[in-house]
N, C-alpha and C. Protein backbone atom coordinates (compact mmCIF):
# COMPACT_ATOMS: atom_id res chain seq x y z
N UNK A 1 0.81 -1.19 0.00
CA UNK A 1 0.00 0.00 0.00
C UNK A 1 0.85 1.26 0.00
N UNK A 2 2.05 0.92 0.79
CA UNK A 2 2.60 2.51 1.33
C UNK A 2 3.16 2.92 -0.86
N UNK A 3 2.96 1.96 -0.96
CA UNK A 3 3.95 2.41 -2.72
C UNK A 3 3.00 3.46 -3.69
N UNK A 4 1.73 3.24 -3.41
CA UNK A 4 0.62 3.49 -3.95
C UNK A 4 0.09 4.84 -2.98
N UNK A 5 0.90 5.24 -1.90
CA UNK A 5 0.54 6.73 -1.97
C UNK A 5 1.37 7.98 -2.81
N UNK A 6 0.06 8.90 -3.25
CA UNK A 6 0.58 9.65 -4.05
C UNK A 6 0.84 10.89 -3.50
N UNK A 7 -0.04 11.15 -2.43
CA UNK A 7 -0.73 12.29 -1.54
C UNK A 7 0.19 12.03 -0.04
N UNK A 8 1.46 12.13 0.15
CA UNK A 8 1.73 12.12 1.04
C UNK A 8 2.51 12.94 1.91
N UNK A 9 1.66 13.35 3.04
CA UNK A 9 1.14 14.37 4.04
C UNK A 9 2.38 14.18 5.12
N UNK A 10 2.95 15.66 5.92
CA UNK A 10 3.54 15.03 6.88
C UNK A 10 2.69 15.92 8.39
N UNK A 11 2.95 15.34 9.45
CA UNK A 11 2.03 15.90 10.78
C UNK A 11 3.35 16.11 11.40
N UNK A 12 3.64 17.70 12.07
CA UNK A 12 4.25 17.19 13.37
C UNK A 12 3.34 17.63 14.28
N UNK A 13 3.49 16.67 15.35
CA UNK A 13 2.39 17.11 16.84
C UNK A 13 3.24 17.35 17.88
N UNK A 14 2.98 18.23 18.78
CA UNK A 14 3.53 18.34 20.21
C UNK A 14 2.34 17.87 20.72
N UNK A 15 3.30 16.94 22.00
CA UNK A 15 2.20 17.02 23.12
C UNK A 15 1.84 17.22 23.89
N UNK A 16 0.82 17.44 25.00
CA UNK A 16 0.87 17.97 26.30
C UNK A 16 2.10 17.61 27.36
N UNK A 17 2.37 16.68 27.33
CA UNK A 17 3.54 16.01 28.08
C UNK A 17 4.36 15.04 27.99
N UNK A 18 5.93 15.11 27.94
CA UNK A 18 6.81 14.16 27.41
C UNK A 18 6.04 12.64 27.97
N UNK A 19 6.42 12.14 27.08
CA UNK A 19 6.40 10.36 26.88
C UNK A 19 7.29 9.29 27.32
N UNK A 20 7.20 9.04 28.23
CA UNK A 20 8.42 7.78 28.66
C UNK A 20 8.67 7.08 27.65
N UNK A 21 10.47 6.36 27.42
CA UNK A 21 10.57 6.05 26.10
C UNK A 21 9.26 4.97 25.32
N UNK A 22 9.24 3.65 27.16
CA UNK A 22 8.80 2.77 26.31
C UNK A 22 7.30 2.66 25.76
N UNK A 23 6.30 4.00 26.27
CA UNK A 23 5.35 4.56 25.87
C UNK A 23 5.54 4.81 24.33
N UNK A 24 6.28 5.85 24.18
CA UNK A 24 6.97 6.42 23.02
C UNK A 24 6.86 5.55 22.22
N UNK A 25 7.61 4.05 22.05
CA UNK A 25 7.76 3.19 21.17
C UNK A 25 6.54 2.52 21.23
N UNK A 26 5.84 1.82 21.92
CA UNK A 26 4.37 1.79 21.61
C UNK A 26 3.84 2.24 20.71
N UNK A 27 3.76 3.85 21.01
CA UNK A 27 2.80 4.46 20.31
C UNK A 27 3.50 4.87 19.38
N UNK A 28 4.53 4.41 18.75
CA UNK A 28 4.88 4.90 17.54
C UNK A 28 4.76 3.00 17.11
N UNK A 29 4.70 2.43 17.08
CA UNK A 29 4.05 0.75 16.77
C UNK A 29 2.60 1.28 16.70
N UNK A 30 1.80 1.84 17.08
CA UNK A 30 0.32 1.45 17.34
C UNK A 30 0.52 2.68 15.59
N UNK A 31 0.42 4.01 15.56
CA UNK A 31 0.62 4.63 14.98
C UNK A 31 0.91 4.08 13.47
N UNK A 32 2.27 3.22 13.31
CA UNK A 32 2.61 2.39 12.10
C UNK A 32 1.60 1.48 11.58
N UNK A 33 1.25 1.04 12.71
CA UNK A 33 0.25 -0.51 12.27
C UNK A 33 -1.27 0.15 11.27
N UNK A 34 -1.44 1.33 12.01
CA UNK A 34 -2.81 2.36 11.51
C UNK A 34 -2.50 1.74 9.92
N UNK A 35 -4.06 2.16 9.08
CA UNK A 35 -4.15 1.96 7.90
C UNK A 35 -3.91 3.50 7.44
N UNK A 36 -2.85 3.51 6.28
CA UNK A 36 -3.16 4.99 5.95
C UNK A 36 -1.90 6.08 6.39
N UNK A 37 -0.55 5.02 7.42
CA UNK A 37 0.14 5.94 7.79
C UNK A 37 1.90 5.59 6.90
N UNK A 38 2.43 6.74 6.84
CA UNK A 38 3.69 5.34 6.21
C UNK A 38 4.57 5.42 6.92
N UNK A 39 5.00 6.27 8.17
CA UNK A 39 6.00 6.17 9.06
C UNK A 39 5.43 7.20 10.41
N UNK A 40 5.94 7.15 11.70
CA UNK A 40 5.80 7.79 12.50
C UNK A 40 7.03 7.74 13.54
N UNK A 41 7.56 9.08 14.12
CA UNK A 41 8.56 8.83 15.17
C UNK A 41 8.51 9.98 16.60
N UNK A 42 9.06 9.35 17.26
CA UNK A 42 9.36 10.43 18.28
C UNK A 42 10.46 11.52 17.91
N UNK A 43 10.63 12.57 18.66
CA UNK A 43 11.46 13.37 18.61
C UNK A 43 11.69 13.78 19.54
N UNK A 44 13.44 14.18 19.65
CA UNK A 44 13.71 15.45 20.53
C UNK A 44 12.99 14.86 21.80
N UNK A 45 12.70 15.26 22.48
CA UNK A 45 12.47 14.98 24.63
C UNK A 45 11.08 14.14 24.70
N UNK A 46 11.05 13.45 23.36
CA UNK A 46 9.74 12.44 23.70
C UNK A 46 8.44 13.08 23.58
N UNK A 47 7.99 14.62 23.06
CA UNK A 47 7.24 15.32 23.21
C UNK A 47 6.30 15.60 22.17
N UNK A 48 7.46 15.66 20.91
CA UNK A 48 6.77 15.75 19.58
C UNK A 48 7.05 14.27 19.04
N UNK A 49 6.01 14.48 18.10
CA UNK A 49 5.59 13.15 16.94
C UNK A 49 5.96 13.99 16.07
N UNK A 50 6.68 12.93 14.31
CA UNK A 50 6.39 13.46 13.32
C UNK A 50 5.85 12.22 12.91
N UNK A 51 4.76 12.46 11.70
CA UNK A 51 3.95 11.36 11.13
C UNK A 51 3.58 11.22 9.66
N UNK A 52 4.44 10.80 9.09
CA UNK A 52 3.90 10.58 7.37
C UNK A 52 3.06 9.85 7.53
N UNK A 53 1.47 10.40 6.65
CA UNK A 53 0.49 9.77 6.58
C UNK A 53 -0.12 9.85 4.55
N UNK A 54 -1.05 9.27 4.00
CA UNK A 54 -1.70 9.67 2.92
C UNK A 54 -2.50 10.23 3.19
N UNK A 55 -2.68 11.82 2.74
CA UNK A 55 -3.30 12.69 2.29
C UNK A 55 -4.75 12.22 2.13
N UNK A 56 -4.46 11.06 1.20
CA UNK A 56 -5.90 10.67 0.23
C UNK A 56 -7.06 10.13 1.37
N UNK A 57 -6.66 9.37 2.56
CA UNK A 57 -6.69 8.69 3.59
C UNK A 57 -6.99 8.91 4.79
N UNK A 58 -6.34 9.88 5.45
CA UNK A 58 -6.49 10.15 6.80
C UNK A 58 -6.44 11.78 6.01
N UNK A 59 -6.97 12.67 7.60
CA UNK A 59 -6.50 14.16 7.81
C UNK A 59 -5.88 14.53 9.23
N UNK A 60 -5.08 15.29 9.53
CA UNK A 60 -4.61 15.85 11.10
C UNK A 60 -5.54 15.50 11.79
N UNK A 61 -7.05 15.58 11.75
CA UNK A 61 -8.14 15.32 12.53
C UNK A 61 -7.77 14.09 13.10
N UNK A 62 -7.64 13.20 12.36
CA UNK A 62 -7.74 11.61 11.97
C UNK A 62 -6.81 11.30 13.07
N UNK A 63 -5.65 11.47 12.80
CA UNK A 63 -4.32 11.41 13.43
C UNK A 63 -4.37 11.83 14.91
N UNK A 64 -5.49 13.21 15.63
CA UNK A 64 -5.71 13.43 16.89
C UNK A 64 -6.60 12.39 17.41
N UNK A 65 -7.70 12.29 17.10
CA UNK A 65 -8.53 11.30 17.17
C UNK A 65 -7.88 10.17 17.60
N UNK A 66 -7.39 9.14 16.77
CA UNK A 66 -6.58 8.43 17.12
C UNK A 66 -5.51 8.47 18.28
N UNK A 67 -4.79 9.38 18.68
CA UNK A 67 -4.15 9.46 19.68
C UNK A 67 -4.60 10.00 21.35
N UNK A 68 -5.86 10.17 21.22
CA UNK A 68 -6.79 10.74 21.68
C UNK A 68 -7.57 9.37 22.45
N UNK A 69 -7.37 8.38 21.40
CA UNK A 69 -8.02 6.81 21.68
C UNK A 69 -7.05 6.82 22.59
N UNK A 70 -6.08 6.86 22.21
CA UNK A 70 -4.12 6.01 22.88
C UNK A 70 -4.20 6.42 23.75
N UNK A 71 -4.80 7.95 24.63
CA UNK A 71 -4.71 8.56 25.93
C UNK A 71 -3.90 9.22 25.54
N UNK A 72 -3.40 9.91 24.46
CA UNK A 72 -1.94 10.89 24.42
C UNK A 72 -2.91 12.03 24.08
N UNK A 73 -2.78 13.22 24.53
CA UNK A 73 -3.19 14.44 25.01
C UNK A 73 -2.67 15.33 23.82
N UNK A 74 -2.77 16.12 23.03
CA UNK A 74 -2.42 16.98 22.08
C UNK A 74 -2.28 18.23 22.41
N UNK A 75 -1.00 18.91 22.15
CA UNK A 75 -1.08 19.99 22.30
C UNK A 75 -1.11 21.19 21.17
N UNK A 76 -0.38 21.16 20.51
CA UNK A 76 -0.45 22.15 19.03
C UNK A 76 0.03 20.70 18.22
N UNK A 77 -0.40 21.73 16.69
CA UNK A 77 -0.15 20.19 15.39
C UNK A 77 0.16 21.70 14.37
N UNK A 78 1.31 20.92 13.46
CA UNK A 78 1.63 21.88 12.29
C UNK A 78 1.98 21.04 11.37
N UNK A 79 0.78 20.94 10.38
CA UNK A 79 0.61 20.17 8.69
C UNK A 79 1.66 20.76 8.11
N UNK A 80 1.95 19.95 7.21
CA UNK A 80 2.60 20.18 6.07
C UNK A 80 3.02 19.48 4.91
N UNK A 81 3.44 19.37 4.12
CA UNK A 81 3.36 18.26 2.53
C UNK A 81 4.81 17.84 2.48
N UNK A 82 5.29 16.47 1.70
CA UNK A 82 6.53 16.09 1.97
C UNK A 82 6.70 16.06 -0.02
């Protein structure tokens, strides 16, 4: 699937509060497994996400929502195209 996106979107999110690592890696596994995403990572103090997703597929909405399920708290998000 990931070959067959054409539309692909990047998210970074901050979040309300750093992430212990092995949280972190979780939710960057739960994040990957999603339909629709093609990579996701931590950054920097565990705080921000960046998240290549398809455009065609998901929106930033999509992506809070979802992390929102996970219990991870959002704080600002800044879209942008890769």
């Amino acid at each position: 699937m990931l070959d067959s996106i054409r539309n692909l979107k990047t998210t970074k999110i901050e979040l309300r509060q750093r992430l212990p690592e092995i949280e972190c890696d979780w939710l960057v596994g739960q994040l990957r497994a999603h339909r629709g995403i093609a990579a996701a990572a931590c950054a920097g103090d565990a705080r921000r996400l960046t998240i290549e997703y398809d455009g065609d597929t998901l929106v930033s909405a999509d992506l809070i929502d979802f992390l929102n399920v996970c219990g991870v708290r959002v704080a600002a998000v800044r879209v942008g195209h890769t």
